[in-house]
Protein backbone atom coordinates (compact mmCIF):
# COMPACT_ATOMS: atom_id res chain seq x y z
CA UNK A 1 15.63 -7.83 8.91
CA UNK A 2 15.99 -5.43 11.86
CA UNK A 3 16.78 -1.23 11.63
CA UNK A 4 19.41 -0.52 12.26
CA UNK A 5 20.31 2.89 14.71
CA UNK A 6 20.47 5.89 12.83
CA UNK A 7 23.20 8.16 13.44
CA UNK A 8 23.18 11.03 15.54
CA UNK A 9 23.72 13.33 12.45
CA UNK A 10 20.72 11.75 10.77
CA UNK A 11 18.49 12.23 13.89
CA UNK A 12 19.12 15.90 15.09
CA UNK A 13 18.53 16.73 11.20
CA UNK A 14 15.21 14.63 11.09
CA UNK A 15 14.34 16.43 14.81
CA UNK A 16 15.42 19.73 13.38
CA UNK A 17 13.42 19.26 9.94
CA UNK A 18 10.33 18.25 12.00
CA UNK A 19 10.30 20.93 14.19
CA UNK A 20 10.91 23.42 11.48
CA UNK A 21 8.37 21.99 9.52
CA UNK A 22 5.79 21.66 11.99
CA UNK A 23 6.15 25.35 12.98
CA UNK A 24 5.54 26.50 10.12
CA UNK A 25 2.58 24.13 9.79
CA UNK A 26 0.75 25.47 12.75
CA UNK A 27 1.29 29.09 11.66
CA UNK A 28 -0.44 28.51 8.18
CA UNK A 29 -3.09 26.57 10.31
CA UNK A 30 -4.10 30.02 13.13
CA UNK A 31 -3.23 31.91 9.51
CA UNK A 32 -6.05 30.03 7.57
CA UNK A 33 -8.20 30.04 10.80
CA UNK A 34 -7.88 33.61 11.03
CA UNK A 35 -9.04 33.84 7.27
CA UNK A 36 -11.92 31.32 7.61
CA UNK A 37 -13.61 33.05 11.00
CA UNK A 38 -13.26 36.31 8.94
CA UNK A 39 -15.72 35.18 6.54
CA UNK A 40 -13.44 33.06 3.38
CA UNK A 41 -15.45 29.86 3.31
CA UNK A 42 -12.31 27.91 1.38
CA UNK A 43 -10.43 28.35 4.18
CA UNK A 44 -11.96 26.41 6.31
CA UNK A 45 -10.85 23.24 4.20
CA UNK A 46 -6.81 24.27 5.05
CA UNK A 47 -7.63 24.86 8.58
CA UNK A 48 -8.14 20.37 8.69
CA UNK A 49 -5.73 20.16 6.40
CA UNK A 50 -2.65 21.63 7.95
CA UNK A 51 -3.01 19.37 11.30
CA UNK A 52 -3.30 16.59 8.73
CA UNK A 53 0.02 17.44 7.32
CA UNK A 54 1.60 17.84 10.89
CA UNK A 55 0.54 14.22 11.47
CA UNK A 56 2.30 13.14 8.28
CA UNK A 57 5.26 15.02 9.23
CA UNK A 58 5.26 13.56 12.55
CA UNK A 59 5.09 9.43 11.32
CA UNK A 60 7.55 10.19 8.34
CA UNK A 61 9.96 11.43 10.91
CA UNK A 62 9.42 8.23 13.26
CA UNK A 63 9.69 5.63 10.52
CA UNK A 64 12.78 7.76 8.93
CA UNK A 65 14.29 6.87 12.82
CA UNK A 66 13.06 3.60 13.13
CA UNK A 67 13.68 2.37 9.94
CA UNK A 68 10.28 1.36 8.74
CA UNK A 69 9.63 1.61 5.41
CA UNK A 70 5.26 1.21 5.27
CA UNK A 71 5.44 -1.61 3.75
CA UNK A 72 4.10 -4.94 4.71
CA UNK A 73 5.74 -8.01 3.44
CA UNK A 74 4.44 -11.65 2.88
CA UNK A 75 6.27 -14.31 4.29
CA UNK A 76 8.54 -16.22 1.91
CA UNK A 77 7.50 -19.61 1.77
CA UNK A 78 10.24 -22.26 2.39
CA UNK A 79 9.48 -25.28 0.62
CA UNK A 80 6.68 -26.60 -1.50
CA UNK A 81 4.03 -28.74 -0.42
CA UNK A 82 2.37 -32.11 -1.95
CA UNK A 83 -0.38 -29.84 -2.82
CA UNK A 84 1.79 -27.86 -5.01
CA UNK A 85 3.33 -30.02 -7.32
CA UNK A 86 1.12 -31.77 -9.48
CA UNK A 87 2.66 -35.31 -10.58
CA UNK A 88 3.16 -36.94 -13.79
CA UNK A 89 -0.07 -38.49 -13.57
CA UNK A 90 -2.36 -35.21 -13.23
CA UNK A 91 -0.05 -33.71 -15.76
CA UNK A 92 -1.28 -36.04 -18.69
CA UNK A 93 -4.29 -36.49 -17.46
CA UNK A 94 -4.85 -32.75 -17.21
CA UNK A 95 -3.49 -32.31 -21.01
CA UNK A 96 -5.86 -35.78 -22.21
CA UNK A 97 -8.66 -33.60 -20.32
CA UNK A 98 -7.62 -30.92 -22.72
CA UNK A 99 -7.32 -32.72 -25.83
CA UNK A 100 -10.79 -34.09 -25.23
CA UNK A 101 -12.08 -30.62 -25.44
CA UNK A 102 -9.77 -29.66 -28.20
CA UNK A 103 -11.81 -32.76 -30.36
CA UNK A 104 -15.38 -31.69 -29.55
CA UNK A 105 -14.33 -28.71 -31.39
CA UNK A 106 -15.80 -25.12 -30.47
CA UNK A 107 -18.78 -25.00 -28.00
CA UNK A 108 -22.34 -23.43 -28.88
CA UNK A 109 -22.96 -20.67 -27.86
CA UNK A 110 -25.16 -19.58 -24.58
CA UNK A 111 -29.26 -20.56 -24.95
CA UNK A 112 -28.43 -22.86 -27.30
CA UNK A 113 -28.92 -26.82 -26.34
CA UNK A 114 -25.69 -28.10 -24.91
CA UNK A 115 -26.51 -31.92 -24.13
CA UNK A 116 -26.05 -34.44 -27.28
C-alpha cells in the first residue's frame, strides 16, 4: 500500500501545529532550566523531558505527512505449503496416537516409576 500526498490544507496545519507546539516546548524547557539552576531539584527531570516531547512532536508530524502509521506488518502468506497440511494419513494416525493414551488411562504422577 503506498501514502498517498497529503493535501496542502493538511500540511500547513501539521507545519503550523508543530511549530506552535514546539515553541511552546522550548519555552517550558529554558522555564524549567531556569527553575532547576535556581536550586528546585524536580526540575531538572522536565528540563530532559521537554526535548523528549519536541522529538515526539517532530516524528508524529513526519509520519502524519508521510503516511506511516508505526506499525510493522507481516507479510501475508500466499499459499500453503506441503508442510502445512497434514494428510489423511497423519490425521488418524495422530488421533490412534491419541486414543492410545486415552486407554492407558491417567499418568502417575512425577517421582513415581513410569516404566511397566
Amino acid at each position: 500500500m503506498t501514502p498517498t500526498r497529503p493535501s496542502t490544507k493538511r500540511i500547513v496545519a501539521t507545519i503550523t501545529t508543530l511549530l506552535a507546539l514546539n515553541g511552546l516546548f522550548i519555552w517550558a524547557f529554558f522555564w524549567q532550566l531556569g527553575r532547576a539552576l535556581g536550586g528546585n531539584g524536580l526540575s531538572w527531570a522536565y528540563v530532559v523531558e521537554w526535548p523528549v516531547f519536541c522529538c515526539y512532536a517532530v516524528w508524529f508530524a513526519y509520519c502524519d505527512l508521510t503516511g506511516r502509521d508505526g506499525r510493522r506488518r507481516l507479510p501475508r502468506r500466499t499459499c500453503a505449503t506441503d508442510e502445512d497440511e497434514a494428510t489423511a494419513d497423519d490425521l488418524s494416525a495422530y488421533n490412534a496416537y491419541l486414543a492410545s493414551l486415552h486407554d492407558r488411562g491417567p499418568t502417575l504422577l512425577a517421582g513415581e516409576d513410569s516404566n511397566p
